[in-house]
C-alpha atoms as a PDB file:
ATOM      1  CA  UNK A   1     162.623  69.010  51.333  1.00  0.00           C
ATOM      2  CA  UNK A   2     161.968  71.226  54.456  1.00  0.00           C
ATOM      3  CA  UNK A   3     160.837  74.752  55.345  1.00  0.00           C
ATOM      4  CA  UNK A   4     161.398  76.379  58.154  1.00  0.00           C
ATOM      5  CA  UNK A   5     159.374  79.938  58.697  1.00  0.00           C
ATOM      6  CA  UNK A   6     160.610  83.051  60.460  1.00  0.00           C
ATOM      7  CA  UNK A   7     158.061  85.510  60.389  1.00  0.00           C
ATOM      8  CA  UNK A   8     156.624  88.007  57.285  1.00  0.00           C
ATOM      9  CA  UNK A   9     158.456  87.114  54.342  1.00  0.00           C
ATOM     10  CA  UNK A  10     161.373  85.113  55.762  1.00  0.00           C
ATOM     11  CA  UNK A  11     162.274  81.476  55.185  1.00  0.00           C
ATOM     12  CA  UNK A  12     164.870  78.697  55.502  1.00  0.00           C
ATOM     13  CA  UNK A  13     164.231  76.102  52.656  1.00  0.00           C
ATOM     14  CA  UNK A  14     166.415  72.882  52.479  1.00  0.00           C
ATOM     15  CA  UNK A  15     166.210  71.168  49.206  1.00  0.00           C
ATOM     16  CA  UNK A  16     168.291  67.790  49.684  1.00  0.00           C
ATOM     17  CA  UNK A  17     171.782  69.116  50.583  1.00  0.00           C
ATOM     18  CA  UNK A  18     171.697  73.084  50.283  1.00  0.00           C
ATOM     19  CA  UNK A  19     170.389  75.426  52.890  1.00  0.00           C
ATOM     20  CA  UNK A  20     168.517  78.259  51.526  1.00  0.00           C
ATOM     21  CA  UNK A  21     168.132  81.227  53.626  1.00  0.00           C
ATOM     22  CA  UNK A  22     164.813  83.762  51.629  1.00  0.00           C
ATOM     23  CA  UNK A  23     164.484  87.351  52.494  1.00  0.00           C
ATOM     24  CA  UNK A  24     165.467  86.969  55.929  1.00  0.00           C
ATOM     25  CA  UNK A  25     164.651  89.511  58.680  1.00  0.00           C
ATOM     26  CA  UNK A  26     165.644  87.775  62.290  1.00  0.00           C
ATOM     27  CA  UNK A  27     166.283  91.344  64.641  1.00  0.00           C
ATOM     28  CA  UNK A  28     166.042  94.664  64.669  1.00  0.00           C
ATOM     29  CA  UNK A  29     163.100  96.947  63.471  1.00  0.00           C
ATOM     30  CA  UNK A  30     161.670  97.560  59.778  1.00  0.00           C
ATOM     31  CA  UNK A  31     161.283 100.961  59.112  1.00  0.00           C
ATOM     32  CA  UNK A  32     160.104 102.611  56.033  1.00  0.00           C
ATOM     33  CA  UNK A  33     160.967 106.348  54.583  1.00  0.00           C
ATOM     34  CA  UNK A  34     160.042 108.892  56.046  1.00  0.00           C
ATOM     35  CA  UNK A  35     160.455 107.248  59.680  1.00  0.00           C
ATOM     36  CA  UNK A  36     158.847 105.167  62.150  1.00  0.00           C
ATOM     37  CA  UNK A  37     156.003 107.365  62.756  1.00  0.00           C
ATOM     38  CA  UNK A  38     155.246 106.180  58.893  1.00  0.00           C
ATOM     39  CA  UNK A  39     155.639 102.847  59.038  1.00  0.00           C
ATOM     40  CA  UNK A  40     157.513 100.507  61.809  1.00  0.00           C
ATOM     41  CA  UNK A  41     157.765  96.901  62.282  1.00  0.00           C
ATOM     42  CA  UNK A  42     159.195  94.949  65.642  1.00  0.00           C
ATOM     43  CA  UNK A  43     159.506  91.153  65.229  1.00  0.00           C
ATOM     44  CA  UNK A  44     158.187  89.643  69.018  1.00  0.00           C
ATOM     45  CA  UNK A  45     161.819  88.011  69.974  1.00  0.00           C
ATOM     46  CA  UNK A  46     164.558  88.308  67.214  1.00  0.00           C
ATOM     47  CA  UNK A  47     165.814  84.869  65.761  1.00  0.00           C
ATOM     48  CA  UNK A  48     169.336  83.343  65.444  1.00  0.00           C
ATOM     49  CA  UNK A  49     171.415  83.372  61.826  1.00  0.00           C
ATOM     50  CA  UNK A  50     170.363  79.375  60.606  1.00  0.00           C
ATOM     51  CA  UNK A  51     173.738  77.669  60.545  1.00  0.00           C
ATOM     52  CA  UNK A  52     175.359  76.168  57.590  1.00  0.00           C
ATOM     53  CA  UNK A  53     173.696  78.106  55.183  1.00  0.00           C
ATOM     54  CA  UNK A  54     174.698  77.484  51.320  1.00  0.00           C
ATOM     55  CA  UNK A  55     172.570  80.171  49.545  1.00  0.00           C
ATOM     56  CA  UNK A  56     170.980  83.723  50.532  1.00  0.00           C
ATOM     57  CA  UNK A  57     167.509  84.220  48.006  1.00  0.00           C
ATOM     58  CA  UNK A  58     166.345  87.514  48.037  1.00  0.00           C
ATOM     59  CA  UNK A  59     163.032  88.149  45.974  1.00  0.00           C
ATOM     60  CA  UNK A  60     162.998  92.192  46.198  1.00  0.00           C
ATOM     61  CA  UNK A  61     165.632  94.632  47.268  1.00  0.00           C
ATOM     62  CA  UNK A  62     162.858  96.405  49.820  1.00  0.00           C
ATOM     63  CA  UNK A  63     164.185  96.498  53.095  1.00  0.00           C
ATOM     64  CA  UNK A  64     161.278  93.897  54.051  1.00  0.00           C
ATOM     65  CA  UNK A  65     162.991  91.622  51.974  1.00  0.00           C
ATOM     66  CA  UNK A  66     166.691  92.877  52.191  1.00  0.00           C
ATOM     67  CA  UNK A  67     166.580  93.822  55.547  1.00  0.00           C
ATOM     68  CA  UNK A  68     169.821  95.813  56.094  1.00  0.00           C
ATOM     69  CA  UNK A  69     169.967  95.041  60.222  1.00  0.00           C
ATOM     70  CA  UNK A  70     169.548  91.242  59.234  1.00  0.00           C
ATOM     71  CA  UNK A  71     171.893  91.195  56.445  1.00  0.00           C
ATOM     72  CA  UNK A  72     174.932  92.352  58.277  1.00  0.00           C
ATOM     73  CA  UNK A  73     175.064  89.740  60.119  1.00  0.00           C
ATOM     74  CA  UNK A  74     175.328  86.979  57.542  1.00  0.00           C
ATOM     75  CA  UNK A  75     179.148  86.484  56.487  1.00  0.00           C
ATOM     76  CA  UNK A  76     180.005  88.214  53.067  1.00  0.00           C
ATOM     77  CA  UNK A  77     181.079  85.319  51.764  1.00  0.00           C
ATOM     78  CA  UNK A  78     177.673  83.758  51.713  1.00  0.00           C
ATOM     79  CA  UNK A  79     176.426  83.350  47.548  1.00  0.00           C
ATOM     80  CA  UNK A  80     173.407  85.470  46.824  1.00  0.00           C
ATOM     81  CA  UNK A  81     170.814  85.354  44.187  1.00  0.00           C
ATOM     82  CA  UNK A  82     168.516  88.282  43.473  1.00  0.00           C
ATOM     83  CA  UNK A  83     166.719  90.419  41.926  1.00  0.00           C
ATOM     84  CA  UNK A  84     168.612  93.541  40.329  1.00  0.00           C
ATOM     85  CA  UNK A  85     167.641  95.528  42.923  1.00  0.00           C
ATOM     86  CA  UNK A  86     168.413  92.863  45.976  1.00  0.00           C
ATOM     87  CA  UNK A  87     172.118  92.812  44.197  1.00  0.00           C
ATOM     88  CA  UNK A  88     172.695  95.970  44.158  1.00  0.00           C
ATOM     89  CA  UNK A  89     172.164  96.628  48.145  1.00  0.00           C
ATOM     90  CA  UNK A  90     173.850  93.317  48.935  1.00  0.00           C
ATOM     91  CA  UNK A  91     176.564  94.028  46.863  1.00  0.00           C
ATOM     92  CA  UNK A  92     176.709  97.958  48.655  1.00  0.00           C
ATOM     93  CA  UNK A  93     177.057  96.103  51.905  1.00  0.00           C
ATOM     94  CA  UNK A  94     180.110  93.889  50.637  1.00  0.00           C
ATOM     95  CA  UNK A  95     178.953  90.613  49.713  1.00  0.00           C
ATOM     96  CA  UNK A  96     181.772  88.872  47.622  1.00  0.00           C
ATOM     97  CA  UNK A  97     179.290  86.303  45.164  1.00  0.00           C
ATOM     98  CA  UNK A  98     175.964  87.878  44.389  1.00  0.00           C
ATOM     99  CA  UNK A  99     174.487  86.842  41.232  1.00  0.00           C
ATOM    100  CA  UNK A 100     171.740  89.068  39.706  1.00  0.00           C
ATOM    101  CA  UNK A 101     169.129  87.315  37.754  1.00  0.00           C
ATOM    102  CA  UNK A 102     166.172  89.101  36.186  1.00  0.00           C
ATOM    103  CA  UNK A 103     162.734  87.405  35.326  1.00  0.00           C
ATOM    104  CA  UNK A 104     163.259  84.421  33.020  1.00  0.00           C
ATOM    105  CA  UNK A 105     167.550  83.948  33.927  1.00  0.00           C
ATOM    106  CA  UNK A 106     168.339  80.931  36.014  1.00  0.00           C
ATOM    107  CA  UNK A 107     171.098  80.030  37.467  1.00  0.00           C
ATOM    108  CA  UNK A 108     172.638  77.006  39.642  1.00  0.00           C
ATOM    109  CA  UNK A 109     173.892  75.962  42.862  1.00  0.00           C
ATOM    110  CA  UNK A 110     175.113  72.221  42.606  1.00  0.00           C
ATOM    111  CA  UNK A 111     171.810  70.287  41.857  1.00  0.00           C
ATOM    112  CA  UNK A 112     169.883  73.407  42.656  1.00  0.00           C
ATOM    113  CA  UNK A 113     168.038  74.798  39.592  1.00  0.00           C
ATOM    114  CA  UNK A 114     167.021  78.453  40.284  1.00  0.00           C
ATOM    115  CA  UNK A 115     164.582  80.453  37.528  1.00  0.00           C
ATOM    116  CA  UNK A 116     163.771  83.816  37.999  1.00  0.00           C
ATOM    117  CA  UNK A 117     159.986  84.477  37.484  1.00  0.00           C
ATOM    118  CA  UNK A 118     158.104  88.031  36.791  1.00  0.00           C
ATOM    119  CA  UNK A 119     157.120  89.081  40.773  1.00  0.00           C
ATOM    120  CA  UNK A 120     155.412  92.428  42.005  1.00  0.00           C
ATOM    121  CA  UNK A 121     156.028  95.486  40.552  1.00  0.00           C
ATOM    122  CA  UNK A 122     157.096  98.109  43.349  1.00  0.00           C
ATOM    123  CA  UNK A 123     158.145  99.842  40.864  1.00  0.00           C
ATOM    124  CA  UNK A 124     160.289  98.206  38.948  1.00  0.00           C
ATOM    125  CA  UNK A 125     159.198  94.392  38.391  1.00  0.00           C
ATOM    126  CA  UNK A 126     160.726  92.118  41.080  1.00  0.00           C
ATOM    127  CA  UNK A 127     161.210  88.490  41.060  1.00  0.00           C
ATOM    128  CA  UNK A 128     159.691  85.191  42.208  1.00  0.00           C
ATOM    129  CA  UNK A 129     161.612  81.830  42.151  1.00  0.00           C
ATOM    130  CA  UNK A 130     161.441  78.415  40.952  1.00  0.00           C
ATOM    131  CA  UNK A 131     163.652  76.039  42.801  1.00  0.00           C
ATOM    132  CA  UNK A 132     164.272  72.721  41.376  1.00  0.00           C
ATOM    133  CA  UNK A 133     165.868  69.816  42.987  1.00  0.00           C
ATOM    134  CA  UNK A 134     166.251  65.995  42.736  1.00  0.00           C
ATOM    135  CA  UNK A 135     164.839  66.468  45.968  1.00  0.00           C
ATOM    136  CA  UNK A 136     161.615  68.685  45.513  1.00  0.00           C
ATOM    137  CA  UNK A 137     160.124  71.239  43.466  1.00  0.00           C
ATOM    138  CA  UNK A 138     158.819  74.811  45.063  1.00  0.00           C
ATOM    139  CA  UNK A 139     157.538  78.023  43.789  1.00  0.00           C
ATOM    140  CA  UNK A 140     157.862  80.990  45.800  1.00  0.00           C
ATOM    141  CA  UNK A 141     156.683  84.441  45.495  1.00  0.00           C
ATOM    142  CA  UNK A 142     155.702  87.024  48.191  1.00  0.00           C
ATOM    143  CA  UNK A 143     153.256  89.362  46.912  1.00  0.00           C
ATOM    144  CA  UNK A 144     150.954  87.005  45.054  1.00  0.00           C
ATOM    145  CA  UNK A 145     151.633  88.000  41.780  1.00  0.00           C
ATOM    146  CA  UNK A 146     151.845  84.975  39.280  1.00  0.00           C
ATOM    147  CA  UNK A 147     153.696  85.379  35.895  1.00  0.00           C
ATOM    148  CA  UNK A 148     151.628  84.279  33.358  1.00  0.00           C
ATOM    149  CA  UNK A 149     154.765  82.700  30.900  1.00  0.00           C
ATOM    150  CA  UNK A 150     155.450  80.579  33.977  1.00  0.00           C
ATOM    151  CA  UNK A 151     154.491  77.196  32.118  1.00  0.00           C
ATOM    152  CA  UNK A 152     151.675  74.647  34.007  1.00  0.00           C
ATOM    153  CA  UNK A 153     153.191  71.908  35.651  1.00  0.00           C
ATOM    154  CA  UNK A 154     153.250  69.802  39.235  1.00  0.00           C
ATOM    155  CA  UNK A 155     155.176  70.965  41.942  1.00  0.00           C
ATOM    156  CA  UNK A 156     155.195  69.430  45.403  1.00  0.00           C
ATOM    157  CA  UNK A 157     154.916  73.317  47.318  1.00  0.00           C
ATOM    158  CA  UNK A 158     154.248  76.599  46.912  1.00  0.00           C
ATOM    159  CA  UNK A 159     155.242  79.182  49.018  1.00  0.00           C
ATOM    160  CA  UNK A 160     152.609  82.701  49.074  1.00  0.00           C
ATOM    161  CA  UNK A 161     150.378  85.057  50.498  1.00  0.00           C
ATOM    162  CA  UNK A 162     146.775  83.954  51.134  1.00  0.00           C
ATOM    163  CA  UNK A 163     145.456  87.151  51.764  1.00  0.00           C
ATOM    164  CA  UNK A 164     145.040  90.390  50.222  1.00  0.00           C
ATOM    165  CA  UNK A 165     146.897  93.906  51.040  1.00  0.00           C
ATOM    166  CA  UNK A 166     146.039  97.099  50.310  1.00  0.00           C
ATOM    167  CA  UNK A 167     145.643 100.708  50.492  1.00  0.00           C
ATOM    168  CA  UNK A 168     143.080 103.088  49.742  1.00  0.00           C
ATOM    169  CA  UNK A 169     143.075 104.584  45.667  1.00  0.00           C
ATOM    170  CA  UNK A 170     146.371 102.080  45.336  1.00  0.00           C
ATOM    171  CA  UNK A 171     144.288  99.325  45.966  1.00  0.00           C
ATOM    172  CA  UNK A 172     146.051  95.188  46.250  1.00  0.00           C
ATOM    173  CA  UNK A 173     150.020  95.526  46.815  1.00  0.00           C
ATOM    174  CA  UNK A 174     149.586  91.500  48.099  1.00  0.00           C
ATOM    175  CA  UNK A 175     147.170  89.572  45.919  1.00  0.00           C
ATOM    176  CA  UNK A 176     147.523  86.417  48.224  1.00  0.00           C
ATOM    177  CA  UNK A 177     143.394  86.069  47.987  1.00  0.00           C
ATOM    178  CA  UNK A 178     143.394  86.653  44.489  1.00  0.00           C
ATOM    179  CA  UNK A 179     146.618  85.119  43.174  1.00  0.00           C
ATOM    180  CA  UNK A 180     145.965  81.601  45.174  1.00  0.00           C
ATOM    181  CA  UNK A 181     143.094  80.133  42.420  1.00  0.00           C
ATOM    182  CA  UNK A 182     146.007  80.441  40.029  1.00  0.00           C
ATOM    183  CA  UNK A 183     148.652  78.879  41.642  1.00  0.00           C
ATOM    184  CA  UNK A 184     146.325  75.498  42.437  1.00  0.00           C
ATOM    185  CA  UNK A 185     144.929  75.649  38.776  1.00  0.00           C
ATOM    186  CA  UNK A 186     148.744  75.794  37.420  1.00  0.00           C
ATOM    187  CA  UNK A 187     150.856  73.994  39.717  1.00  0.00           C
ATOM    188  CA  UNK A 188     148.678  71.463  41.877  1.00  0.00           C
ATOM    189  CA  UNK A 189     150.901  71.637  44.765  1.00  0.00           C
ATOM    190  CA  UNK A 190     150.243  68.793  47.403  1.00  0.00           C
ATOM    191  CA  UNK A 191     151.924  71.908  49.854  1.00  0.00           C
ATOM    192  CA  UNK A 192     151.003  75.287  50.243  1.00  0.00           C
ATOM    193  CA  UNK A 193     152.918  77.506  52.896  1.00  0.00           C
ATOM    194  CA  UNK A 194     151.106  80.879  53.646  1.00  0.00           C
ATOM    195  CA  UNK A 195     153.875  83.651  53.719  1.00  0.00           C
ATOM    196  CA  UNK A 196     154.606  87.352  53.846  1.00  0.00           C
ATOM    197  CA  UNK A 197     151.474  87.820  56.883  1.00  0.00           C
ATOM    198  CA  UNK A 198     152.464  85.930  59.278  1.00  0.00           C
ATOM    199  CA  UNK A 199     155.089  85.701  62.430  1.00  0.00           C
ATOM    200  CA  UNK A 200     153.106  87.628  64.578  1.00  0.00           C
ATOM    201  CA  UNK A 201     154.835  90.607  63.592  1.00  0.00           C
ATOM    202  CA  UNK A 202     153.239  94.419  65.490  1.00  0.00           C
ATOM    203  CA  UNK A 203     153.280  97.198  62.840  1.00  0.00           C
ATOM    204  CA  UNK A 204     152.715 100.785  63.871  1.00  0.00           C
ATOM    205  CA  UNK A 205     152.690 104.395  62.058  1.00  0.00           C
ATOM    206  CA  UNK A 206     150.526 106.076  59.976  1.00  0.00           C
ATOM    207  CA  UNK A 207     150.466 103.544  57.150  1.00  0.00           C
ATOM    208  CA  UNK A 208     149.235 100.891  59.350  1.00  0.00           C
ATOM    209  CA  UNK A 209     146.072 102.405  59.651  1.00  0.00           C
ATOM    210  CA  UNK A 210     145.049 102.799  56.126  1.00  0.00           C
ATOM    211  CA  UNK A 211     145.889  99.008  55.294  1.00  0.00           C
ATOM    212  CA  UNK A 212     142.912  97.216  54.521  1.00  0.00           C
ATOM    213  CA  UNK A 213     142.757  93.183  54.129  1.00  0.00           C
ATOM    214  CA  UNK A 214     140.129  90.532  52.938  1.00  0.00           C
ATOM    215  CA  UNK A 215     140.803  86.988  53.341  1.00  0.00           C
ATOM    216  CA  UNK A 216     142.108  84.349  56.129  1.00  0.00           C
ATOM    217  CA  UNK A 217     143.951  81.461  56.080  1.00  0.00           C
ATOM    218  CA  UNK A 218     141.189  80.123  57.207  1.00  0.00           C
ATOM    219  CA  UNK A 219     139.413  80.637  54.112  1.00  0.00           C
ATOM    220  CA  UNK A 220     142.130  79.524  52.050  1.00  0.00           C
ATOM    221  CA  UNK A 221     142.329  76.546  54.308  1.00  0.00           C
ATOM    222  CA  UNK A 222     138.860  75.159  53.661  1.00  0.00           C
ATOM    223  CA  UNK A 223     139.434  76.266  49.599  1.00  0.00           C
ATOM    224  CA  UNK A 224     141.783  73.946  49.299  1.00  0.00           C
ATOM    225  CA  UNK A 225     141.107  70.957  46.920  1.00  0.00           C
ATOM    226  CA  UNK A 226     141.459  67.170  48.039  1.00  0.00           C
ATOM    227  CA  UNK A 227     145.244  66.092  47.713  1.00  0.00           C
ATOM    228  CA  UNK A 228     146.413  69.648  48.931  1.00  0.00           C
ATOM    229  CA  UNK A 229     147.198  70.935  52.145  1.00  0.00           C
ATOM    230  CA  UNK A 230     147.561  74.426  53.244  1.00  0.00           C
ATOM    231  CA  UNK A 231     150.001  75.105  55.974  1.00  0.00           C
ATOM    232  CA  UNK A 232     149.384  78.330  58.619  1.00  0.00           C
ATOM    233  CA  UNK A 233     153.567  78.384  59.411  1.00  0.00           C
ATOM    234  CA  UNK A 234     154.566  78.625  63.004  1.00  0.00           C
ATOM    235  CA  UNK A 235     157.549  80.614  63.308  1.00  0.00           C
ATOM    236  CA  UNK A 236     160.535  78.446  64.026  1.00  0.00           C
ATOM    237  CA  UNK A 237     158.842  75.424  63.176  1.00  0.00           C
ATOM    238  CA  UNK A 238     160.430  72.921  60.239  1.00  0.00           C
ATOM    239  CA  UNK A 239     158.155  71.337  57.984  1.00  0.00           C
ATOM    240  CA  UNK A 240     158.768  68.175  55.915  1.00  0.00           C
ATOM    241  CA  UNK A 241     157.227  68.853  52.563  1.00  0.00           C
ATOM    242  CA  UNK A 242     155.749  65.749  50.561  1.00  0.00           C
ATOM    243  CA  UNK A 243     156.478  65.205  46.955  1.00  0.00           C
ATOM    244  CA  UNK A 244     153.700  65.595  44.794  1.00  0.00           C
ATOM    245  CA  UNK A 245     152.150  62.356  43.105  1.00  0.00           C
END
């Protein structure tokens, strides 16, 4: 099992076989409503579509997740798996196979096991994944938030934030800080991949400058227990991801 990071919440997981491509966003700006003097995002160099791919796993339908720029370059016959929200857009945009899976549906992709899992609510309830394969287990979700009828059991990674988001009166939108106790105490993953903060990505606009976070990976680093290793990703770097004992 590999990962392969590409900045904020993006990802290229390969579980034996299949190429997984998660929330990608490889060009272009991210720009939320009302405009970029709210809220803009530039990636430093814009990344190349991974070849080959077998699945596109989107967690929310946000365009930090579902970038639009990103998405029309993948080929619309690509599969994809996500949320309600994440199926609708893709669907919009003309993708032939989209499946639409809402927390506690699974669904699967040759020996890949997929469950939807309960993710952030922004609004409506999002999703995270489990992904289950003879040749690795891996829980992913990008704002921290941890379903609690997600059973206890060993899985070789984990894929979240490890720090905390927020804004003033609206408090935590990423409870990577908070939510990482959990996922050690319920899943005892020998690998943990910090997500969603990373890729050295510049943000600018008005938004920026209320956002308020506590934690490090640092922190998390030295928090985690004997047997388990936290990973800082490097973007563009692929990781080989040990199976739990």
């Amino acid at each position: 099992m590999y990962a392969t990071y590409f900045g904020a919440n993006g990802w290229l997981l390969e579980l034996g076989g299949v190429r997984v491509l998660v929330d990608p966003w490889l060009t272009g700006a991210l720009r939320f409503p009302p405009g970029a003097w709210f809220f803009e995002g530039q990636l430093p160099v814009s990344q190349p579509v991974p070849e080959d791919l077998d699945l596109l796993l989107l967690t929310q339908g946000l365009d930090d997740h579902a970038h639009p720029e990103t998405l029309q370059l993948l080929p619309r016959s690509l599969p994809v798996v996500g949320s309600v929200s994440a199926a609708a857009k893709v669907r919009s945009l003309g993708f032939e196979s989209v499946s639409a899976l809402r927390p506690g549906e699974h669904c699967r992709r040759g020996e890949l096991l997929i469950t939807a899992t309960a993710g952030a609510p922004v609004p409506q309830v999002e999703n995270g994944y489990l992904l289950e394969h003879p040749a690795g287990s891996l829980y992913l979700e990008p704002h921290g938030y941890l379903s609690p009828d997600l059973p206890a059991r060993s899985l070789d990674a984990v894929i979240t934030p490890v720090v905390d988001l927020g804004l003033p009166v609206a408090g935590a939108f990423v409870r990577g800080q908070t939510v990482l106790p959990q996922l050690l105490e319920r899943f005892s993953p020998r690998t943990v991949l910090a997500s969603t903060a990373g890729g050295d990505v510049t943000f600018s606009g008005l938004l920026t400058r209320l956002l308020w976070m506590k934690g490090s990976t640092a922190t998390a680093a030295a928090a985690m227990p004997a047997g388990s290793e936290l990973i800082d990703p490097k973007v563009g770097q692929r990781y080989a991801l040990a199976a739990a004992d």
